[in-house]
C-alpha atoms as a PDB file:
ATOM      1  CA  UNK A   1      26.903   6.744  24.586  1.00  0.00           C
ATOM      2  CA  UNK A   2      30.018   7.449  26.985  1.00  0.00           C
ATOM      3  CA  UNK A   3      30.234  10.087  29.276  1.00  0.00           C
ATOM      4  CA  UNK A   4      33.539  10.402  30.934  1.00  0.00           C
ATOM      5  CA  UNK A   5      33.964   6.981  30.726  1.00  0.00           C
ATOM      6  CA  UNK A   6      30.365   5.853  31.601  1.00  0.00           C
ATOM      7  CA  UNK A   7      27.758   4.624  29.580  1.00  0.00           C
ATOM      8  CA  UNK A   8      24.774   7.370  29.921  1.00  0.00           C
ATOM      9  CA  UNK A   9      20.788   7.496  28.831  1.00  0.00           C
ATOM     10  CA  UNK A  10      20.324   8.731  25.153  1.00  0.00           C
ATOM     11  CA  UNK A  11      16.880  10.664  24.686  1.00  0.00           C
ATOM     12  CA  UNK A  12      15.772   9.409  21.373  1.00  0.00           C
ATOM     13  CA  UNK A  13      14.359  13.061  20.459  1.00  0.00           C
ATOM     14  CA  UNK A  14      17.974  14.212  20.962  1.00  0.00           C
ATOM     15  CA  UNK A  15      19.059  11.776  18.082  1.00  0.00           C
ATOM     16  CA  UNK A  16      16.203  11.850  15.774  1.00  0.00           C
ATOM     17  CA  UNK A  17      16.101   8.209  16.177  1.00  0.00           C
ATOM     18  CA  UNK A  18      12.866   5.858  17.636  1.00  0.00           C
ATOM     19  CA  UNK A  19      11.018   2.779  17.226  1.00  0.00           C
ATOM     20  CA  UNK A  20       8.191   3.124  14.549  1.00  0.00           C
ATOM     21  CA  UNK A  21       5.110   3.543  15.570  1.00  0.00           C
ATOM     22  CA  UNK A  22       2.306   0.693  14.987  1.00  0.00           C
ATOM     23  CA  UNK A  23       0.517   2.527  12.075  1.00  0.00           C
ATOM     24  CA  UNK A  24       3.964   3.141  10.589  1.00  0.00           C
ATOM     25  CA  UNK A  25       5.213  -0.215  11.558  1.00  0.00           C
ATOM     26  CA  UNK A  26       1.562  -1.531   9.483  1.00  0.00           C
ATOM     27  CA  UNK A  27       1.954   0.636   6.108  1.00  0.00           C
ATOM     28  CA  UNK A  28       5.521  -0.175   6.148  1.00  0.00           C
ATOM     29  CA  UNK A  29       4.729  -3.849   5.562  1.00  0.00           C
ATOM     30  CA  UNK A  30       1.294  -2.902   3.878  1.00  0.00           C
ATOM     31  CA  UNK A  31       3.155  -1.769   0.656  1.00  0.00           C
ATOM     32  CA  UNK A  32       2.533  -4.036  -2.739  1.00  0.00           C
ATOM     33  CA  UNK A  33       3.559  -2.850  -5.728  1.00  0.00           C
ATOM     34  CA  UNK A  34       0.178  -3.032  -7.200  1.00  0.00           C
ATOM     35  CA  UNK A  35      -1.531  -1.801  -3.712  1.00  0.00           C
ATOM     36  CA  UNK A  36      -3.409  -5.175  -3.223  1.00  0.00           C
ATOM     37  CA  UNK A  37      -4.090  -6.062   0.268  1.00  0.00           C
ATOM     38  CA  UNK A  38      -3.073  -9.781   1.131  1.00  0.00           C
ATOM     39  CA  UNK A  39      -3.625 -11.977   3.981  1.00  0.00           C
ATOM     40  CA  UNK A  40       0.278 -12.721   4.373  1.00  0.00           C
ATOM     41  CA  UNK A  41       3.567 -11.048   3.440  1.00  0.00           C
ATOM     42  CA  UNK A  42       3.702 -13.451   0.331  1.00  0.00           C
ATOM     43  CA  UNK A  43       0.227 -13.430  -1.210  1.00  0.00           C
ATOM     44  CA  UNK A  44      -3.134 -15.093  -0.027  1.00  0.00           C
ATOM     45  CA  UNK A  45      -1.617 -18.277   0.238  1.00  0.00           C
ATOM     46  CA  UNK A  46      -0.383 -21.024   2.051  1.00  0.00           C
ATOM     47  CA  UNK A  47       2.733 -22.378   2.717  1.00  0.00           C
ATOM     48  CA  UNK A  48       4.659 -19.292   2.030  1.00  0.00           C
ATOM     49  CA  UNK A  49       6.472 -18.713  -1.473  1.00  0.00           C
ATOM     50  CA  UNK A  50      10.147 -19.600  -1.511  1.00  0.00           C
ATOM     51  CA  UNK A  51      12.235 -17.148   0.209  1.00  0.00           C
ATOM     52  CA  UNK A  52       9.336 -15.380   1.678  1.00  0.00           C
ATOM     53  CA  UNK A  53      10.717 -14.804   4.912  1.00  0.00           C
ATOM     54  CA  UNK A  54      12.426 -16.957   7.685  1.00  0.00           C
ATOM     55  CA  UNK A  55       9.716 -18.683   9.393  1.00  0.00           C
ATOM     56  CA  UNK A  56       8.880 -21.991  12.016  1.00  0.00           C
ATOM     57  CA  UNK A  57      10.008 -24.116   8.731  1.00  0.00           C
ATOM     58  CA  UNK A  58      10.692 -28.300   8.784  1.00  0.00           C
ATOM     59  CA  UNK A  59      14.725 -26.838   9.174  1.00  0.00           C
ATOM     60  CA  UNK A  60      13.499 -25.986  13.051  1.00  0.00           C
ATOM     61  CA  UNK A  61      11.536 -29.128  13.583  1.00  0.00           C
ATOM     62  CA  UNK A  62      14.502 -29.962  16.056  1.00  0.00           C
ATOM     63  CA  UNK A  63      13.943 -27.047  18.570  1.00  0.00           C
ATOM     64  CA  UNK A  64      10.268 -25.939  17.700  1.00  0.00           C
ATOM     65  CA  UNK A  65       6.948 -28.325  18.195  1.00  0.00           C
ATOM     66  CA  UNK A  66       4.698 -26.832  15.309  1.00  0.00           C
ATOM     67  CA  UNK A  67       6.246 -25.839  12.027  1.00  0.00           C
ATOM     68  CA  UNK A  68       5.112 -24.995   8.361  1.00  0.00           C
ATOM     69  CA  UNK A  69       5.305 -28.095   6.418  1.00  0.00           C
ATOM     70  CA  UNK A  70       6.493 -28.037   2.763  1.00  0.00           C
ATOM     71  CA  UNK A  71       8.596 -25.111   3.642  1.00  0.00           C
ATOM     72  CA  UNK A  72      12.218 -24.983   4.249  1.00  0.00           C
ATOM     73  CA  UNK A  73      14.052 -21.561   4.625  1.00  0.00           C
ATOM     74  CA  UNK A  74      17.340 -23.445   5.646  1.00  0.00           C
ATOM     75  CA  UNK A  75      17.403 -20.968   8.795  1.00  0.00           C
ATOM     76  CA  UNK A  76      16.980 -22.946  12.430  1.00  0.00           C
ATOM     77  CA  UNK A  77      16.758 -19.963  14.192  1.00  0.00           C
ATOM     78  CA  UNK A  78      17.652 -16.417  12.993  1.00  0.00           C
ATOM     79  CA  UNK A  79      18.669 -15.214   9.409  1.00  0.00           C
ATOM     80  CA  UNK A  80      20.967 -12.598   8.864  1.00  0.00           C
ATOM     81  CA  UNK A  81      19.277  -9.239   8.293  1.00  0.00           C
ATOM     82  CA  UNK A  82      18.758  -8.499   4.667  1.00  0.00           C
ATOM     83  CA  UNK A  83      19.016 -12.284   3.740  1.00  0.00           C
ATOM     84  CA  UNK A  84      15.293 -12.360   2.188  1.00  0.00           C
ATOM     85  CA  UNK A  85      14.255  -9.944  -0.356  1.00  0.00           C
ATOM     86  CA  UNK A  86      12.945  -6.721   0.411  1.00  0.00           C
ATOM     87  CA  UNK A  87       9.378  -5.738   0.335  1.00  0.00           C
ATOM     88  CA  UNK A  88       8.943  -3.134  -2.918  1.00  0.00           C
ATOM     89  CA  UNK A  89       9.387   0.185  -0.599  1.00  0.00           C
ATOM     90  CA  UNK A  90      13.148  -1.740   0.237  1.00  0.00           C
ATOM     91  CA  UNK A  91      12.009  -2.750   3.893  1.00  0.00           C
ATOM     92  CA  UNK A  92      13.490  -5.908   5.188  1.00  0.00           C
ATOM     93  CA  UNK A  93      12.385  -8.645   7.167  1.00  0.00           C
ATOM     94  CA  UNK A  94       9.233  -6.993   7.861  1.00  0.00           C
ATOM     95  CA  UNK A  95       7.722 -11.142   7.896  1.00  0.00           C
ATOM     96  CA  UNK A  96       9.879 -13.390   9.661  1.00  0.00           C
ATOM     97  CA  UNK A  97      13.182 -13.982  11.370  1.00  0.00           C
ATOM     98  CA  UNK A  98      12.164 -11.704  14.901  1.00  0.00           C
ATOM     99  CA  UNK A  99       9.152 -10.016  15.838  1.00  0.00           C
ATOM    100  CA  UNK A 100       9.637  -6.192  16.210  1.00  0.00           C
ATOM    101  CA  UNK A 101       9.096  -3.814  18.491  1.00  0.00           C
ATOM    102  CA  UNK A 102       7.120  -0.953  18.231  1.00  0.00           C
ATOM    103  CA  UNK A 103       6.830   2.738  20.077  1.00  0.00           C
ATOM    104  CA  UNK A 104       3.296   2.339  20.766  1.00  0.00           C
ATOM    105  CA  UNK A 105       1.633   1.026  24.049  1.00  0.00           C
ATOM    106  CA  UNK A 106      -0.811  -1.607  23.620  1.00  0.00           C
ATOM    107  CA  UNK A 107      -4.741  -1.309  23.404  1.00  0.00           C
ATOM    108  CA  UNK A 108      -7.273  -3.347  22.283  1.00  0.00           C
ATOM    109  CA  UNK A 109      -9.415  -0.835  21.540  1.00  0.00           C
ATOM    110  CA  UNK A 110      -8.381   0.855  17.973  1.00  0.00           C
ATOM    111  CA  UNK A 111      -7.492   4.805  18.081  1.00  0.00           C
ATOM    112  CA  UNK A 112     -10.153   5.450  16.213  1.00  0.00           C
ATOM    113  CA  UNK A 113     -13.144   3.832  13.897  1.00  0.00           C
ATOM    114  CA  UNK A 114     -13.795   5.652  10.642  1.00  0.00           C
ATOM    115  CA  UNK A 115     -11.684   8.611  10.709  1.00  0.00           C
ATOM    116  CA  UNK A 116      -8.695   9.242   9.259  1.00  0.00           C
ATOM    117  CA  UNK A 117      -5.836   9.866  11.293  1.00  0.00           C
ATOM    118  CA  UNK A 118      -2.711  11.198  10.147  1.00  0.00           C
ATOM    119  CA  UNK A 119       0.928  10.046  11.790  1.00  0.00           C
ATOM    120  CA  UNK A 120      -1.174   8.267  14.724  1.00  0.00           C
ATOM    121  CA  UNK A 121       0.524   7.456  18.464  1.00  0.00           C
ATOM    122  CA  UNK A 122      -1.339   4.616  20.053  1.00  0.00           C
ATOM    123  CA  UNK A 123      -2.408   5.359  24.024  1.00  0.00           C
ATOM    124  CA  UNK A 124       0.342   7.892  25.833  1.00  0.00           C
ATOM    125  CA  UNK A 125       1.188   5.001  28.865  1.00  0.00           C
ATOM    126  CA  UNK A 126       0.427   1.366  29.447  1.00  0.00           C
ATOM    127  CA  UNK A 127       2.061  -1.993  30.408  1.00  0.00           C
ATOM    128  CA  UNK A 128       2.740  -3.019  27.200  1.00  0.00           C
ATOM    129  CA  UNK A 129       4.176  -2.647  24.092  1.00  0.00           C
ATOM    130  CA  UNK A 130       3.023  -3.915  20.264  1.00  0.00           C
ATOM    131  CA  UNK A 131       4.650  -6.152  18.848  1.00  0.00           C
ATOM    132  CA  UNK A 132       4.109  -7.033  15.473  1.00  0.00           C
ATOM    133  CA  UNK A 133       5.302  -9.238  12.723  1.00  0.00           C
ATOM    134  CA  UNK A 134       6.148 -13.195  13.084  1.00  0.00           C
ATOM    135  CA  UNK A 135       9.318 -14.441  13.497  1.00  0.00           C
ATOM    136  CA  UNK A 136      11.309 -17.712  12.726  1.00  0.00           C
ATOM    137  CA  UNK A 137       9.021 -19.455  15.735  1.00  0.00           C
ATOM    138  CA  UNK A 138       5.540 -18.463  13.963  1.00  0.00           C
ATOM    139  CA  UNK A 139       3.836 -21.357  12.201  1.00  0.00           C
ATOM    140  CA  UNK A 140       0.257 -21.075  13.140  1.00  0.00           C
ATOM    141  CA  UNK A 141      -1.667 -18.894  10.468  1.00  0.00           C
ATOM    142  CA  UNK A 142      -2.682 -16.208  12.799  1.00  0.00           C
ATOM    143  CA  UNK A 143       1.141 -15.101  13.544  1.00  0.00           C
ATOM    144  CA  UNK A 144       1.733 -15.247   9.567  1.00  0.00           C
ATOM    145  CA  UNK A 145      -0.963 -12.953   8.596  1.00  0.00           C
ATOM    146  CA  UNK A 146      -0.035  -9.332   7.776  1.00  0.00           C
ATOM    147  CA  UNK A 147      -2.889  -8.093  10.512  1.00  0.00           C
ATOM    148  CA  UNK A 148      -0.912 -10.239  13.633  1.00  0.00           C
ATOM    149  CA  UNK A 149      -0.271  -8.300  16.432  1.00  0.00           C
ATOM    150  CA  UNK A 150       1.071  -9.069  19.889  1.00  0.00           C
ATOM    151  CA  UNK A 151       2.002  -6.904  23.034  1.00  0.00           C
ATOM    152  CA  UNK A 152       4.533  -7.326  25.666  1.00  0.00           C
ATOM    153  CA  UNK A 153       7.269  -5.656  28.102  1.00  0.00           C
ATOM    154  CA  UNK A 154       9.982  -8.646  28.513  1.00  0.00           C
ATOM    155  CA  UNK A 155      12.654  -9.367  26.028  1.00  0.00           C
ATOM    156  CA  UNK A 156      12.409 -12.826  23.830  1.00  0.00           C
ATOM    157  CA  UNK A 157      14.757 -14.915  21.942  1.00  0.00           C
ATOM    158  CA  UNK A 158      12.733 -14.107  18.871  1.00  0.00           C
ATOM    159  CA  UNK A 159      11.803  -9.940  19.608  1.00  0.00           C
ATOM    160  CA  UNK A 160      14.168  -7.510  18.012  1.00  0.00           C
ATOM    161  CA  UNK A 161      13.670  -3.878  16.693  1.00  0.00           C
ATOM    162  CA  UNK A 162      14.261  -1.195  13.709  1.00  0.00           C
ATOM    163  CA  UNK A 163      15.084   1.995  14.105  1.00  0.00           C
ATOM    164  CA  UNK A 164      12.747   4.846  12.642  1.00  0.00           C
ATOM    165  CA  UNK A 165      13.627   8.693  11.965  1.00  0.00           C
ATOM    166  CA  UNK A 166      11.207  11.788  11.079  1.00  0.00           C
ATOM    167  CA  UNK A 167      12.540  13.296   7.446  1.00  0.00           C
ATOM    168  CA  UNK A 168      13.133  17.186   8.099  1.00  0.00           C
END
């Protein structure tokens, strides 16, 4: 935002605008329209479905050394947003094209074991931030699976973000 002609901070609680946290980040992706859990985005299989998501396919063999074989999303690098099909809540890219994001610092250790926890913040400081979902450089099976999570505090080629709001 400007300020007299200067660009100034914007506290996201003063727009109603954030990153999702982790555990909204997870049930966002999470959601199947017959509430099975799966091992990937797609299903329990390997290589992805066609049009699953844009991946580390044979059209980025050029620029990336390890890529999923018999897969081809015709994407080198990014896709536009909204190219793949949405998951059945409407959320897009949720698997693939760039990693996301989230508001949550990183810990190893989970919030909590065995108790339910409703709209859970990870740990109030830290380092880093979690990042989750693959992007179009993930080809090894642990960066497909819906579970893969990351952490970091420098930008990438392949990190981007969504933008969450709390419904009044």
């Amino acid at each position: 935002l400007k300020e007299d002609g200067k660009m100034v901070a914007v506290s996201p609680p003063d727009t109603g605008y954030r990153l999702p946290t982790e555990a909204e980040w997870a049930f966002a992706q999470r959601m199947t329209d017959n509430g099975a859990r799966h091992m990937y985005p797609w299903g329990d299989a390997l290589p992805p479905n066609d049009g699953s998501g844009n991946f580390a396919d044979v059209s980025a063999r050029s620029v990336l050394s390890t890529v999923i074989e018999n897969y081809d999303d015709k994407y080198l690098a990014t896709a536009p947003v909204g190219h793949f099909d949405a998951n059945v809540a409407g959320y897009y890219d949720l698997a693939g094209n760039v990693a996301e994001w989230t508001h949550d610092y990183y810990s190893a250790d989970p919030l909590t074991v065995g108790q339910l926890t409703v709209d859970p913040f990870g740990p109030a400081d830290g380092e880093y931030h979690v990042v989750r979902g693959s992007s179009w450089t993930s080809a090894e099976i642990s960066e497909l699976r819906v579970s893969y999570r990351d952490y970091g505090s420098d930008p990438r080629h392949d990190l981007g973000f969504r933008l969450a709001r709390y419904l009044e």
